[in-house]
Protein backbone atom coordinates (compact mmCIF):
# COMPACT_ATOMS: atom_id res chain seq x y z
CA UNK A 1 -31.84 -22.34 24.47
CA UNK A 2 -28.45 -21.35 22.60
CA UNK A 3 -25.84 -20.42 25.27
CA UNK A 4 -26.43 -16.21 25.67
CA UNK A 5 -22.21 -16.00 25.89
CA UNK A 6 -21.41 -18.14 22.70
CA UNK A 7 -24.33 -16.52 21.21
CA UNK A 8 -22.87 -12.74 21.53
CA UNK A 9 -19.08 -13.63 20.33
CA UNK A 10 -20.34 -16.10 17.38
CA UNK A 11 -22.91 -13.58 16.22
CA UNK A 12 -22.38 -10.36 17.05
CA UNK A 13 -20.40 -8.01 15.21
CA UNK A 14 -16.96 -6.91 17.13
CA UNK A 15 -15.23 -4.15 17.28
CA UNK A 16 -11.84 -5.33 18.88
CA UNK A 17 -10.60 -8.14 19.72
CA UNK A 18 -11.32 -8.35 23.72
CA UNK A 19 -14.37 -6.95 24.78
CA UNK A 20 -15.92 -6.05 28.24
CA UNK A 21 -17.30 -9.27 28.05
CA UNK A 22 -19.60 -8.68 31.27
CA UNK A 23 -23.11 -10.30 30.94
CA UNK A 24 -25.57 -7.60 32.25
CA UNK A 25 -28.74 -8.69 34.26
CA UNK A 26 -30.06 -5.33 35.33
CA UNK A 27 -28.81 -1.77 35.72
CA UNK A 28 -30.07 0.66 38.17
CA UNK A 29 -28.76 4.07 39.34
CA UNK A 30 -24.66 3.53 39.09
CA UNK A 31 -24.56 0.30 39.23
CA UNK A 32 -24.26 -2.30 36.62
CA UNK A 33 -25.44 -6.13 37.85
CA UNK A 34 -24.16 -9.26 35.88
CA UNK A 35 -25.50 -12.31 35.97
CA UNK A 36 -22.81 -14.42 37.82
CA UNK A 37 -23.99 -11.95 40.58
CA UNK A 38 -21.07 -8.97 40.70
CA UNK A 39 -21.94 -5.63 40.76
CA UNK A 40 -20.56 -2.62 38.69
CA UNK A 41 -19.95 1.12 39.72
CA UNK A 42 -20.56 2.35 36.08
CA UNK A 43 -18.04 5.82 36.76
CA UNK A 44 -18.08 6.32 32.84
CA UNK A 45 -22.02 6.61 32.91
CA UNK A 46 -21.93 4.14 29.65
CA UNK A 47 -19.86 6.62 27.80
CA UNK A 48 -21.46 10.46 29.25
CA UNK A 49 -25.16 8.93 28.38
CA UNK A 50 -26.69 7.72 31.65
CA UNK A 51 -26.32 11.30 33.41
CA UNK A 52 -29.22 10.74 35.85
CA UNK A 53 -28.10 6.73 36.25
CA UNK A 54 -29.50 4.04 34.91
CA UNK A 55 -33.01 3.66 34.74
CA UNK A 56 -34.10 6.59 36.65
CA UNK A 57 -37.82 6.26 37.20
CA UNK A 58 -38.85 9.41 35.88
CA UNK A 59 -37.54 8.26 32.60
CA UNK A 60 -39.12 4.90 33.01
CA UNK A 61 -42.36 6.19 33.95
CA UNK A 62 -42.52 8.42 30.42
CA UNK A 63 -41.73 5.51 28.28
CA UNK A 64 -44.43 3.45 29.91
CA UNK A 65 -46.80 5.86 29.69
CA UNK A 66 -45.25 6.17 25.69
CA UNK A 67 -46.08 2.52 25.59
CA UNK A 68 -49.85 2.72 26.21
CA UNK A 69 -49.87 5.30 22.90
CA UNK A 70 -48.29 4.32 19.91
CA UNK A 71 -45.27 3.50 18.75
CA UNK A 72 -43.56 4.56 15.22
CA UNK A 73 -46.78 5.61 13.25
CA UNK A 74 -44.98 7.69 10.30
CA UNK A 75 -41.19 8.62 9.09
CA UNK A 76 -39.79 11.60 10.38
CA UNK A 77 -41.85 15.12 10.32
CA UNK A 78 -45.19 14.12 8.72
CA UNK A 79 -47.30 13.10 11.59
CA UNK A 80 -48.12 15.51 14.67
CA UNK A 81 -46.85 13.51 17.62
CA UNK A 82 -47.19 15.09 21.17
CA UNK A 83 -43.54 13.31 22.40
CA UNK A 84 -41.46 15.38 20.31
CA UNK A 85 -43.43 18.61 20.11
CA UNK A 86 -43.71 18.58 23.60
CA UNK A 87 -39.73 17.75 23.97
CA UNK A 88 -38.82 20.27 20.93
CA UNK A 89 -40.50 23.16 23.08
CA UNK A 90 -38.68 22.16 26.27
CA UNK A 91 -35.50 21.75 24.69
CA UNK A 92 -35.64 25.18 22.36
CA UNK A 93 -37.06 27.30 25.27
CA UNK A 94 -33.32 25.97 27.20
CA UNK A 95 -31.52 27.47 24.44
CA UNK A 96 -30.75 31.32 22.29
CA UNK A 97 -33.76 32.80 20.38
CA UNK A 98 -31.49 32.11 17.42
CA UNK A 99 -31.60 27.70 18.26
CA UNK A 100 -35.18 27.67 17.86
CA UNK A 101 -35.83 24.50 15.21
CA UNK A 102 -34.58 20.94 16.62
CA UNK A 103 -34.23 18.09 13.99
CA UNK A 104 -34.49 14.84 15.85
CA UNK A 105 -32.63 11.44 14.76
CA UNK A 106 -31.21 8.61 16.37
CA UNK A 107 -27.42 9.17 17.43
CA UNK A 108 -24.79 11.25 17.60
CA UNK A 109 -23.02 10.45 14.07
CA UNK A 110 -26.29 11.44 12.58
CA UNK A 111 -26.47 14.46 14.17
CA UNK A 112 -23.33 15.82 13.05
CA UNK A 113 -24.26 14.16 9.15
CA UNK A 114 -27.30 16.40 9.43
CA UNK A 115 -25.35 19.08 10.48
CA UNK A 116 -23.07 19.08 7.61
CA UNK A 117 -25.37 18.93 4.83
CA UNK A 118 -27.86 21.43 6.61
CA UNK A 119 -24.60 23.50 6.40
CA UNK A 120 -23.57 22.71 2.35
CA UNK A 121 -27.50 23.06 1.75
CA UNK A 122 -28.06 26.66 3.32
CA UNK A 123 -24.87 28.04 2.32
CA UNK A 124 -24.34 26.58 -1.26
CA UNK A 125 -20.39 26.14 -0.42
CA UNK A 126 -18.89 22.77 0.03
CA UNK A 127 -15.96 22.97 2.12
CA UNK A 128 -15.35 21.88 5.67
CA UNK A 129 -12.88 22.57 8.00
CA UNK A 130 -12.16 20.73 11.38
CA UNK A 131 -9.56 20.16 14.21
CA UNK A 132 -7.17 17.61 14.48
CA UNK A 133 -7.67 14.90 17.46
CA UNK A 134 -11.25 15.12 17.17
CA UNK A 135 -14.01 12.89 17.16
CA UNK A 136 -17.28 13.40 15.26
CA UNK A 137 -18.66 9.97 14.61
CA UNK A 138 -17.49 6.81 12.71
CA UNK A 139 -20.58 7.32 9.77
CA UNK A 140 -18.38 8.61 6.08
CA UNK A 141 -19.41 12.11 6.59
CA UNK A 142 -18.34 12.44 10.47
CA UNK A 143 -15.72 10.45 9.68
CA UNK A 144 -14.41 12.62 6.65
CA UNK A 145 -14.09 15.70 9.30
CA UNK A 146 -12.76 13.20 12.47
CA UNK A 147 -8.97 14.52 12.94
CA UNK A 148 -7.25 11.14 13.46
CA UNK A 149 -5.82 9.42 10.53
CA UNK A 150 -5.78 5.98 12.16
CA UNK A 151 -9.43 6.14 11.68
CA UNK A 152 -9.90 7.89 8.43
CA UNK A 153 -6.97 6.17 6.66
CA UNK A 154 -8.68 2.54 6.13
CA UNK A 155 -11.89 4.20 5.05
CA UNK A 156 -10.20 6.97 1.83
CA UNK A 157 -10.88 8.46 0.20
CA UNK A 158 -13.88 10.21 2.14
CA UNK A 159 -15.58 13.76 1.82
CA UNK A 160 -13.33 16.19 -0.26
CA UNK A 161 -12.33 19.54 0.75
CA UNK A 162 -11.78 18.82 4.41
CA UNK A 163 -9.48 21.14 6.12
CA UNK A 164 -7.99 20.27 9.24
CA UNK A 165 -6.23 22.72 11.66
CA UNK A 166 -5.04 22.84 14.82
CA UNK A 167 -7.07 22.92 18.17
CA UNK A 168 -6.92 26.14 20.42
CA UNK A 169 -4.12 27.83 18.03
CA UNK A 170 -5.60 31.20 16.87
CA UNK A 171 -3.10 31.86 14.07
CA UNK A 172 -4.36 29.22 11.90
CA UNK A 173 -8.50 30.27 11.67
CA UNK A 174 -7.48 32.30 8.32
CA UNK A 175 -7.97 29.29 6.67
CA UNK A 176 -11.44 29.66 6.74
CA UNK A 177 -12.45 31.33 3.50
CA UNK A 178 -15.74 32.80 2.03
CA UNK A 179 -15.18 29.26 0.33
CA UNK A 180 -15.63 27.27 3.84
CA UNK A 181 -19.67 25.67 4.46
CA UNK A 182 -18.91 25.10 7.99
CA UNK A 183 -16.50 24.78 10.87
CA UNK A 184 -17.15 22.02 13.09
CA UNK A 185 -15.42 21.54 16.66
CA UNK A 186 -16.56 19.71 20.24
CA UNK A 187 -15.98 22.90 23.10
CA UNK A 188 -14.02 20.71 24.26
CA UNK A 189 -12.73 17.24 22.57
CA UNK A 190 -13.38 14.38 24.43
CA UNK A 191 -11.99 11.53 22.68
CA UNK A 192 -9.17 13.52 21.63
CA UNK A 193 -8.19 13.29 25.33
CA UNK A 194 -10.64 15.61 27.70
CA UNK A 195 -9.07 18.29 26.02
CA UNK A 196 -10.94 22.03 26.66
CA UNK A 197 -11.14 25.18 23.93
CA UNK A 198 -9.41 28.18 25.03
CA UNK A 199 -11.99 30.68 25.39
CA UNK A 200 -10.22 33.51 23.24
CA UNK A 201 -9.99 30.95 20.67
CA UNK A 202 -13.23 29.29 20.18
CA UNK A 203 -14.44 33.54 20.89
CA UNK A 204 -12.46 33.95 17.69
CA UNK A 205 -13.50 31.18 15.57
CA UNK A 206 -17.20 32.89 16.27
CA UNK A 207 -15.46 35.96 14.90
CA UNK A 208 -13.76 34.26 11.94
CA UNK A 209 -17.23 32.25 10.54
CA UNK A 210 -18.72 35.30 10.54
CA UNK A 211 -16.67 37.21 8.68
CA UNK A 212 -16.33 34.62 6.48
CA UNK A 213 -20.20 33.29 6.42
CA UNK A 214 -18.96 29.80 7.62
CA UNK A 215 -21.72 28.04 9.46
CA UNK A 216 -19.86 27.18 13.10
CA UNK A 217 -21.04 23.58 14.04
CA UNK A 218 -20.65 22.69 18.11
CA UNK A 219 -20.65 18.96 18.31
CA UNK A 220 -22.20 18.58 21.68
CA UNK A 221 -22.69 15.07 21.96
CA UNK A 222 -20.61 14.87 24.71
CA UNK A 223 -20.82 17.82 26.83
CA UNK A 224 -24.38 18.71 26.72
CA UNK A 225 -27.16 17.85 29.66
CA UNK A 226 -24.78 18.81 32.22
CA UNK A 227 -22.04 16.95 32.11
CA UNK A 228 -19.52 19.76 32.12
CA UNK A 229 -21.55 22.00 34.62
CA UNK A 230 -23.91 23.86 32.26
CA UNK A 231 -26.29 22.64 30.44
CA UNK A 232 -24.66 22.85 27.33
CA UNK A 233 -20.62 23.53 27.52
CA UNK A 234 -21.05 26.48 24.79
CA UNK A 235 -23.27 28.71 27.60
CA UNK A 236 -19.54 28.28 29.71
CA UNK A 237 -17.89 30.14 26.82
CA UNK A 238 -20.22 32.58 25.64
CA UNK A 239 -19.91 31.63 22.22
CA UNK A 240 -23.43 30.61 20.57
CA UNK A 241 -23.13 28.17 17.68
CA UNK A 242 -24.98 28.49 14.11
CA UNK A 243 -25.77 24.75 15.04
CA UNK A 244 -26.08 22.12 17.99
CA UNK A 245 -25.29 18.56 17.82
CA UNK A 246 -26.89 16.64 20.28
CA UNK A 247 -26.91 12.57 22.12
CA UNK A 248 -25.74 10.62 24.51
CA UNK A 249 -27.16 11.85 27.50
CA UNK A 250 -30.08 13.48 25.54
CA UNK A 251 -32.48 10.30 25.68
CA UNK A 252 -32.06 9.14 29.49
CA UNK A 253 -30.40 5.83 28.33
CA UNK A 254 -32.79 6.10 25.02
CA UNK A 255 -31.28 6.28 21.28
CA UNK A 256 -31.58 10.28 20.88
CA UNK A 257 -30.23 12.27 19.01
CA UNK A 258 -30.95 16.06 17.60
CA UNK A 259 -29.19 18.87 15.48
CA UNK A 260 -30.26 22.44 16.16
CA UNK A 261 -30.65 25.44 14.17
CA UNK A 262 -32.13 28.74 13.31
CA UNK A 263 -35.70 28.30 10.93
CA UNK A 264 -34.29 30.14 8.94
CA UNK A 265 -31.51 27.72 8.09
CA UNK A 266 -33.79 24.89 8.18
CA UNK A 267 -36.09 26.14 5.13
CA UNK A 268 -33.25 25.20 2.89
CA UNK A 269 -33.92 20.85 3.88
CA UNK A 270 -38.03 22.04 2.63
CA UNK A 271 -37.09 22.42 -1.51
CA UNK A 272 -34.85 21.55 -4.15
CA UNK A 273 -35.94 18.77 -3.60
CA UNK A 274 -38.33 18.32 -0.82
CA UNK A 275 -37.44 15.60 1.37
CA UNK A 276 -33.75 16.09 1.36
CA UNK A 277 -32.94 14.72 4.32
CA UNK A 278 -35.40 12.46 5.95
CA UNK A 279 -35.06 10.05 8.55
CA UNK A 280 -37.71 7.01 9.42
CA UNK A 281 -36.97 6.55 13.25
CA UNK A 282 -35.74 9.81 14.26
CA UNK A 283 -37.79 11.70 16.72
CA UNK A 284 -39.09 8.06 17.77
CA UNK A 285 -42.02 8.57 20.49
CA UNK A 286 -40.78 6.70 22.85
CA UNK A 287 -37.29 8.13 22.43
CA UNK A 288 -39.00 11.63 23.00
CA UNK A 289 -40.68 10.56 25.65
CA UNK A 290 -38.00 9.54 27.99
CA UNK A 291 -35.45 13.02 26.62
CA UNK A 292 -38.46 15.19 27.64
CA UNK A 293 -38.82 13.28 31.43
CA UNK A 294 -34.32 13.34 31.37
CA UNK A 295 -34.24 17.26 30.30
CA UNK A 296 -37.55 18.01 32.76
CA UNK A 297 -35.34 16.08 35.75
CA UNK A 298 -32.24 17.38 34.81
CA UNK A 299 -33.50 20.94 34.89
CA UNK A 300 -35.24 20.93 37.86
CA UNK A 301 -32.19 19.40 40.49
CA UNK A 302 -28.79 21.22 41.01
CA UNK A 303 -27.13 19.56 38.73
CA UNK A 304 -24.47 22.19 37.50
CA UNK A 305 -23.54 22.22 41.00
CA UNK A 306 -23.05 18.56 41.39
CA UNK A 307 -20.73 18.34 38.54
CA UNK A 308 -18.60 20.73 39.40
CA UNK A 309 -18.67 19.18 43.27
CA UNK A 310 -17.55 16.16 40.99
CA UNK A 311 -14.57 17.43 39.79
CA UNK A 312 -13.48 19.04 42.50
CA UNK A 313 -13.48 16.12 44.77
CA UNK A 314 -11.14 14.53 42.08
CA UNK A 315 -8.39 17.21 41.72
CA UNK A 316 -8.39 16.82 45.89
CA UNK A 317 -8.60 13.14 45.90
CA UNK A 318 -6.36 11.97 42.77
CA UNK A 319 -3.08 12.90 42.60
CA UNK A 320 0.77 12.03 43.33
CA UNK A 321 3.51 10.16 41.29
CA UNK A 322 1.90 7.91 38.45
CA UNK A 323 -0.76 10.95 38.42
CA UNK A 324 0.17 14.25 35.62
CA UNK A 325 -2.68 15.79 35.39
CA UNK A 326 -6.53 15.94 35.85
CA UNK A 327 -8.20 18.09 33.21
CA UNK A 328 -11.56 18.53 31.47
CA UNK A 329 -14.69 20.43 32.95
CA UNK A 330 -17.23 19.61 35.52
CA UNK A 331 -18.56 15.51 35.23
CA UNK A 332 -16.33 15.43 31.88
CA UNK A 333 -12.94 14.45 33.38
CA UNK A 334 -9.72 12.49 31.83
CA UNK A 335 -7.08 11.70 34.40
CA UNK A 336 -3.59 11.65 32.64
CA UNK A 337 -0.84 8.71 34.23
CA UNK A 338 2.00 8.06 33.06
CA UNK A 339 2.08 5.80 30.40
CA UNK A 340 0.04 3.25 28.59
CA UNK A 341 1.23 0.20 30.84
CA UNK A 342 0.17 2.08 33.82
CA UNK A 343 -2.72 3.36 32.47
CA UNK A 344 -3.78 -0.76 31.48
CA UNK A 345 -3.16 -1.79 34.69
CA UNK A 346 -5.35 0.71 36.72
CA UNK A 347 -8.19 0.36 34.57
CA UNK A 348 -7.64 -3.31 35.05
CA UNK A 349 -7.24 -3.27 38.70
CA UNK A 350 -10.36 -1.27 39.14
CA UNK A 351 -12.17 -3.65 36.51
CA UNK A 352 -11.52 -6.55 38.86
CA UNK A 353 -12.65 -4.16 42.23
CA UNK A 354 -15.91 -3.47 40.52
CA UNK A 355 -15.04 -0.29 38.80
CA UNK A 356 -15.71 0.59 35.30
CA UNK A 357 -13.27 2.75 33.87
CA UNK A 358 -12.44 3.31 30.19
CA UNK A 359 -9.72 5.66 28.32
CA UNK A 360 -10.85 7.84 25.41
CA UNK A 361 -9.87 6.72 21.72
CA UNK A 362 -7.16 9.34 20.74
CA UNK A 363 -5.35 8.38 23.94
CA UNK A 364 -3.88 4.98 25.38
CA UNK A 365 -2.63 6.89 29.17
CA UNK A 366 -5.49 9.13 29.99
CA UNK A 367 -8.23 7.33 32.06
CA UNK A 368 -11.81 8.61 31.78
CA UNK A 369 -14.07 9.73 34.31
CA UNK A 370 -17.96 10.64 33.62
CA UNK A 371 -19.60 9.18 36.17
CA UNK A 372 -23.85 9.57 36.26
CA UNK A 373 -24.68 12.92 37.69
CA UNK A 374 -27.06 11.42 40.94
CA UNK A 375 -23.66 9.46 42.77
CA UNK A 376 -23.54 10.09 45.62
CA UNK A 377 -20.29 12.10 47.37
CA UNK A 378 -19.51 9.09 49.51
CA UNK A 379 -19.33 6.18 46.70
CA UNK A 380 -17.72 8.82 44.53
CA UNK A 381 -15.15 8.95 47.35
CA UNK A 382 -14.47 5.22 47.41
CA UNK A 383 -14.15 5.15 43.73
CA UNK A 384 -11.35 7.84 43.83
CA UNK A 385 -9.22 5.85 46.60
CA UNK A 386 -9.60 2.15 44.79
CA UNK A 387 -8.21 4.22 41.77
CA UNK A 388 -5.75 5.53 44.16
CA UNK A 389 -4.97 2.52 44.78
CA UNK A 390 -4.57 0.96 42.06
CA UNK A 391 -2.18 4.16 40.96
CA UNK A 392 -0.05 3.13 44.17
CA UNK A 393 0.28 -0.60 43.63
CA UNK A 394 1.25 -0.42 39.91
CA UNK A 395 3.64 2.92 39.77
């Protein structure tokens, strides 16, 4: 048998040049086992997708009970398949009479893809605007409206017509035009450093789309199931997107993703030419399975509570010199040191104390904090003082 270590950095495909590196065994509720026997706390929830933990076993018990079905039987949206009629139902019957058609795929990048051409399709315009610092997905199309150049740059040219402005500054939405297919934004931008929407801004980007017939894209991918108190972060504003974007924490640990819309706006993907967007594993069964079990648990604890509980126990807990600022909303925290070096060094020293922290991509000194949902007040606790810790023996 080939050695499993030698195996992953001769054959697999990186994506920098020092990796985790940890060799998982098992995972089960926050914690992350390896096989030379450590054990994780996983307080980034495997980047805001294992809300409920990992392996929770009402999830578990839905995909086994997938598992006795079927499988993949048909691409996307020909075959009747309980799993995702079932989950469509749930999930539209959580949301406004206006988000009533879900179109399932696989991530989070393809979500926002669908998005944008579900937007170009039903509105016959092609141009996009966006927000610099954010994140949308690393695919050409989530790319081409991702505000960070370092990431664009090696990839130009990408979609045309891409306008970028200015997060949370009101003076610049009159750049959306009658010309404009859609706006797309996260409520608040998580790569781009835990960084909320003013409400009277994102209130009058609603404003702006519709005077201009812009289609206003949320890219939820992040904040939804939860994580920021509410079920989805827009319900916190008030403000009801033309469409949803939808992962991460939508499957239960599952690859799921969905992008939401009015039927109305979805009979323009039926002609010219039917079958203009397809997908052959989106809405898998299994995949279904396990979001409708996630969604089903999620709804039916006190979850919005517990993620607010969650950040306030972390404005109390972490702060003092190193520390300038803890920001974000509910489970969706970034905590802000000093610099980069300090920033290394904590996330380091909590590495080696069995912590798993991460920073966000747009930002080298803010440290990120998701963790799953179900930890409990008194691990959550410890966390905070080893990063505490760490804070005091590095400032």
């Amino acid at each position: 048998m080939p050695d499993i270590r030698s195996s992953f950095y001769d054959h697999i495909a990186q994506t920098s040049d020092a990796p985790m590196g940890l060799e998982i065994e098992r995972a089960e509720g926050c914690y992350i086992h390896t096989t030379d026997g450590r054990s994780f706390v996983d307080l980034i929830s495997g980047i805001a997708v294992s809300s409920l933990g990992h392996r929770h076993p009402n999830v578990i018990r839905a995909i086994k009970k997938q598992l006795d079905s079927h499988l993949h039987v048909m691409v996307y949206g020909e075959f009747i398949q309980k799993p995702q009629s079932e989950f469509a139902q749930l999930l539209c019957d959580q949301l406004p009479s206006q988000l009533d058609r879900v179109y399932f795929v696989n991530s989070g990048t393809e979500a926002n893809e669908g998005a944008l051409k579900l937007a170009k399709k039903s509105t016959g315009r092609s141009k996009f605007v966006a927000f610099r610092n954010s994140y949308h997905g690393d695919t050409h199309g989530s790319l081409s409206v991702t505000g960070r150049d370092v990431y664009r740059d090696p990839y130009l040219p990408l979609l045309p017509d891409v306008t970028f402005l200015d997060f949370n500054k009101p003076d610049q939405l009159s750049q959306i035009d009658d010309k404009t297919a859609a706006v797309i934004t996260e409520p608040i931008q998580g790569e781009g450093g835990i960084i909320p929407a003013n409400v009277d801004w994102l209130k009058a980007l609603r404003k702006r789309c519709d005077e201009t017939g812009a289609v206003l894209i949320f890219d939820e991918i992040q904040t939804g199931f939860f994580r920021t108190g509410s079920l989805f972060a827009f319900q916190h504003y008030n403000v009801v997107p033309d469409i949803l974007c939808l992962a991460k924490a939508m499957g239960g640990g599952m690859p799921m993703g969905a992008f939401v819309s009015s039927s109305n706006r979805f009979e323009a993907f039926k002609h010219d030419p039917p079958l203009n967007h397809v997908t052959t594993f989106g809405g898998h069964p299994v995949s279904c399975a396990a979001a409708h079990a996630n969604l089903q648990t999620l709804l039916e604890g006190n979850f919005e509570q517990k993620a607010f509980r969650i950040a306030e126990i972390a404005c109390h807990m972490l702060r003092g010199e190193g520390i300038t600022e803890v920001r974000g909303r509910g489970a969706m925290l970034g905590l802000q040191l000093r610099d980069a070096d300090l920033t290394r060094k904590v996330v380091a020293y909590c590495f080696e104390k069995g912590i798993i922290l991460g920073w966000t991509l747009h930002s080298n000194s803010l440290v990120r904090i998701a963790p799953p949902l179900i930890i409990e007040e008194e691990l959550l606790e410890q966390c905070f003082q080893t990063i505490q810790e760490g804070i005091e023996e590095h400032r």
